[in-house]
C-alpha atoms as a PDB file:
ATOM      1  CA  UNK A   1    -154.480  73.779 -86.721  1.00  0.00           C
ATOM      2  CA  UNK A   2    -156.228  70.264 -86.952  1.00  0.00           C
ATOM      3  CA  UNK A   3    -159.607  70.019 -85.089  1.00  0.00           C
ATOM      4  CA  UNK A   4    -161.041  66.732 -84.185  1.00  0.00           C
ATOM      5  CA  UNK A   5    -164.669  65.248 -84.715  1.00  0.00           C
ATOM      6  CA  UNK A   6    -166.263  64.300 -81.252  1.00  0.00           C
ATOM      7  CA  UNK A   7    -169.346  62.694 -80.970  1.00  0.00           C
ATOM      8  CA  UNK A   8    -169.122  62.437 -77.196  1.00  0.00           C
ATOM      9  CA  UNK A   9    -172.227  64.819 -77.120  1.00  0.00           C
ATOM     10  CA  UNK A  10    -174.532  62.636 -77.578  1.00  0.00           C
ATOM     11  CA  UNK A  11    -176.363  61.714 -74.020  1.00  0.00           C
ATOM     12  CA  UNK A  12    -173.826  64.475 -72.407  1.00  0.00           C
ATOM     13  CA  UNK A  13    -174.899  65.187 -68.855  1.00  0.00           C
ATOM     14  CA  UNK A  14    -176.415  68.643 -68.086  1.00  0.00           C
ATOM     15  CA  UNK A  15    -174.128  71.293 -67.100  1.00  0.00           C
ATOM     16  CA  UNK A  16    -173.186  72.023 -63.833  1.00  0.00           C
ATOM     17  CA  UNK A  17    -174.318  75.251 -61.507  1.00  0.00           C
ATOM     18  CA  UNK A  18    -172.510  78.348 -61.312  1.00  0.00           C
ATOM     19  CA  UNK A  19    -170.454  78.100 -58.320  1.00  0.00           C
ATOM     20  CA  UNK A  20    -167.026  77.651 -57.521  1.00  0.00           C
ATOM     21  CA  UNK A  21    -165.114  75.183 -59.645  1.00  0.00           C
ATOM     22  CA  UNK A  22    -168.078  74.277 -61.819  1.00  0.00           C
ATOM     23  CA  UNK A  23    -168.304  74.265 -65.134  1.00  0.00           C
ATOM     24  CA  UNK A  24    -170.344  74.846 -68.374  1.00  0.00           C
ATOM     25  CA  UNK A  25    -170.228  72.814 -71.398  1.00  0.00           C
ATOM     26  CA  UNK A  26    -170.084  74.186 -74.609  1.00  0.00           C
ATOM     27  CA  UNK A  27    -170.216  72.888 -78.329  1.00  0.00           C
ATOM     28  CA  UNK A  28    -167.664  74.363 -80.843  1.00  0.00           C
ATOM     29  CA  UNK A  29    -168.878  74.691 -84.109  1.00  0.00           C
ATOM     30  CA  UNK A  30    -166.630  74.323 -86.870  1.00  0.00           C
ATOM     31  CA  UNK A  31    -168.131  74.827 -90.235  1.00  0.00           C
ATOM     32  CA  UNK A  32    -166.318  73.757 -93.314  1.00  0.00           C
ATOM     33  CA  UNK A  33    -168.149  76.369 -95.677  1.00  0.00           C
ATOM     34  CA  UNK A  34    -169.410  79.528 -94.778  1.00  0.00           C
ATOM     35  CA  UNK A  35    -173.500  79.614 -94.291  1.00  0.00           C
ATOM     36  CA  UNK A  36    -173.534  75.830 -93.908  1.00  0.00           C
ATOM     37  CA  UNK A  37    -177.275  75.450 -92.348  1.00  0.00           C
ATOM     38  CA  UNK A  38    -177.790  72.611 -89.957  1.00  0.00           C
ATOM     39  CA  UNK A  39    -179.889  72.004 -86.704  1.00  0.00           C
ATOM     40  CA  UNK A  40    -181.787  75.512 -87.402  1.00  0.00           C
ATOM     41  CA  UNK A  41    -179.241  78.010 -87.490  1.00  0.00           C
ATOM     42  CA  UNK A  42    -176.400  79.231 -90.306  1.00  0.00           C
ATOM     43  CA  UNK A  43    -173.011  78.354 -89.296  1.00  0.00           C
ATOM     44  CA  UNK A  44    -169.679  79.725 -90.096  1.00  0.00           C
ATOM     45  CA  UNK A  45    -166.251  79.659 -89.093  1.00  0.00           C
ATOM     46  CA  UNK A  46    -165.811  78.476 -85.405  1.00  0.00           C
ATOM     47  CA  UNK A  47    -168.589  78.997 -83.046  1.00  0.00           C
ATOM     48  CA  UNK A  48    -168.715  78.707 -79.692  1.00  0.00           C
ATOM     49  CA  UNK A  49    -172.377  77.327 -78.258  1.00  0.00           C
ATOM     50  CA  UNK A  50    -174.052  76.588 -74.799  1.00  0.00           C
ATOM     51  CA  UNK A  51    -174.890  72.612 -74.666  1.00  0.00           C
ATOM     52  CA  UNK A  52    -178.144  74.263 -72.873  1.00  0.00           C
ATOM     53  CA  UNK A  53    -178.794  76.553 -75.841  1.00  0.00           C
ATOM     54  CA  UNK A  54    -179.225  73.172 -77.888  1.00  0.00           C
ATOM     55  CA  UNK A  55    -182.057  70.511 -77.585  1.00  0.00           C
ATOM     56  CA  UNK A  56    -180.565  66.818 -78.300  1.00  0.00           C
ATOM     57  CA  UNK A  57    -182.325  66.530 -81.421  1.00  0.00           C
ATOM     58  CA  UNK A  58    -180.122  69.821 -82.436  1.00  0.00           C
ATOM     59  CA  UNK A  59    -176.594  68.506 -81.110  1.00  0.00           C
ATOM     60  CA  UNK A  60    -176.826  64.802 -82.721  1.00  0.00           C
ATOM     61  CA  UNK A  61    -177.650  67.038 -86.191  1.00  0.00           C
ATOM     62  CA  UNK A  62    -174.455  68.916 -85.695  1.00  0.00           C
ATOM     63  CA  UNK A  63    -172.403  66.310 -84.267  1.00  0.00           C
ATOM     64  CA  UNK A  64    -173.014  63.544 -87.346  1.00  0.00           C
ATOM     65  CA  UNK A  65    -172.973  66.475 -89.810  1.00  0.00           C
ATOM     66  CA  UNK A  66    -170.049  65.878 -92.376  1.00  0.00           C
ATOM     67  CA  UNK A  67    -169.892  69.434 -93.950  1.00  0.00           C
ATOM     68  CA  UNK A  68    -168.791  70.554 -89.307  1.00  0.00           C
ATOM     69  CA  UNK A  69    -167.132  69.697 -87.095  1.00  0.00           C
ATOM     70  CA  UNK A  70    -167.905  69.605 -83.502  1.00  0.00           C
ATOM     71  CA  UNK A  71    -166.059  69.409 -80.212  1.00  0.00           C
ATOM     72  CA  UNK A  72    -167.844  69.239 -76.015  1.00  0.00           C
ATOM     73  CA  UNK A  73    -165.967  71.330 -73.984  1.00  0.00           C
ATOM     74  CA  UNK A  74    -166.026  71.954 -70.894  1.00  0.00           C
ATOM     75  CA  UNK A  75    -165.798  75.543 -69.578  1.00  0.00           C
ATOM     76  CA  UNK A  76    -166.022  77.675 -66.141  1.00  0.00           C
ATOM     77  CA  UNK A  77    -169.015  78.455 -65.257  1.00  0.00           C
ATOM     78  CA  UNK A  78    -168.312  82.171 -64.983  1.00  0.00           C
ATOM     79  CA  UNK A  79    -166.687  82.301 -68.411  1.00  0.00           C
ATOM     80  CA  UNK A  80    -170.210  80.914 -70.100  1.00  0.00           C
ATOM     81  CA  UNK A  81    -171.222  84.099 -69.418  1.00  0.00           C
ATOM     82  CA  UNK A  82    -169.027  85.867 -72.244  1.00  0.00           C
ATOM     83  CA  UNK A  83    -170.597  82.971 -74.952  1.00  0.00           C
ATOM     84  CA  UNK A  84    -172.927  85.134 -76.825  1.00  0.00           C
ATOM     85  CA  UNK A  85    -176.349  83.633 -77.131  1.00  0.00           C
ATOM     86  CA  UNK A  86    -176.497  81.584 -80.137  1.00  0.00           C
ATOM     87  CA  UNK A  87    -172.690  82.038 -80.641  1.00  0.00           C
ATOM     88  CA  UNK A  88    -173.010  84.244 -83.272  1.00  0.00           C
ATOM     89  CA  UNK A  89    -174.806  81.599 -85.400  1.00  0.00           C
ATOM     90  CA  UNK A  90    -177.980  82.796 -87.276  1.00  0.00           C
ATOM     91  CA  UNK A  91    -181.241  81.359 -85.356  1.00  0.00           C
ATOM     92  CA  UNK A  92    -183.330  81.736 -88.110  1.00  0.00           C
ATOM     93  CA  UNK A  93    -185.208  78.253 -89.282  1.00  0.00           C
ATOM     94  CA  UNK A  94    -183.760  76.107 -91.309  1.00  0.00           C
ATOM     95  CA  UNK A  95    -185.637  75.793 -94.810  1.00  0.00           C
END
């Protein structure tokens, strides 16, 4: 499976409310080594994260970082619900 680079996060507009037909967007995380630290958190495999989970400072890290790759998607609104918080990504600070 190939995944693409995107960089189209960068000045994203905030997610839309719940409601019907809107949607949440999301960052995938793709990390191309297990444990790979970036933007505060360990990363590995593909993650799944709210765009509202991340400050700007955090998605411009992750989306110019070589070692991931990162797509915006855009999901319902009712299906953000099942993202876990974090995506499964280790919110400990980055050393």
């Amino acid at each position: 499976m190939a995944t693409q680079r995107n960089n189209s996060a960068k000045g994203a507009p905030a997610p839309a409310t719940k409601g019907d037909g809107a949607t949440r967007q999301v960052l995938q995380v793709v990390s191309k080594r297990d444990g790979f630290r970036r933007a505060g958190r360990a990363w590995s495999g593909t993650t799944t994260v709210a765009l509202d989970e991340l400050t700007q400072e955090q998605v411009e890290q992750l989306s110019t970082e070589p070692m991931l790759v990162t797509l915006l998607l855009e999901v319902p609104a009712d299906q953000g619900a099942e993202l876990p918080s974090a995506g499964g990504a280790s919110a400990a600070t980055e050393n």
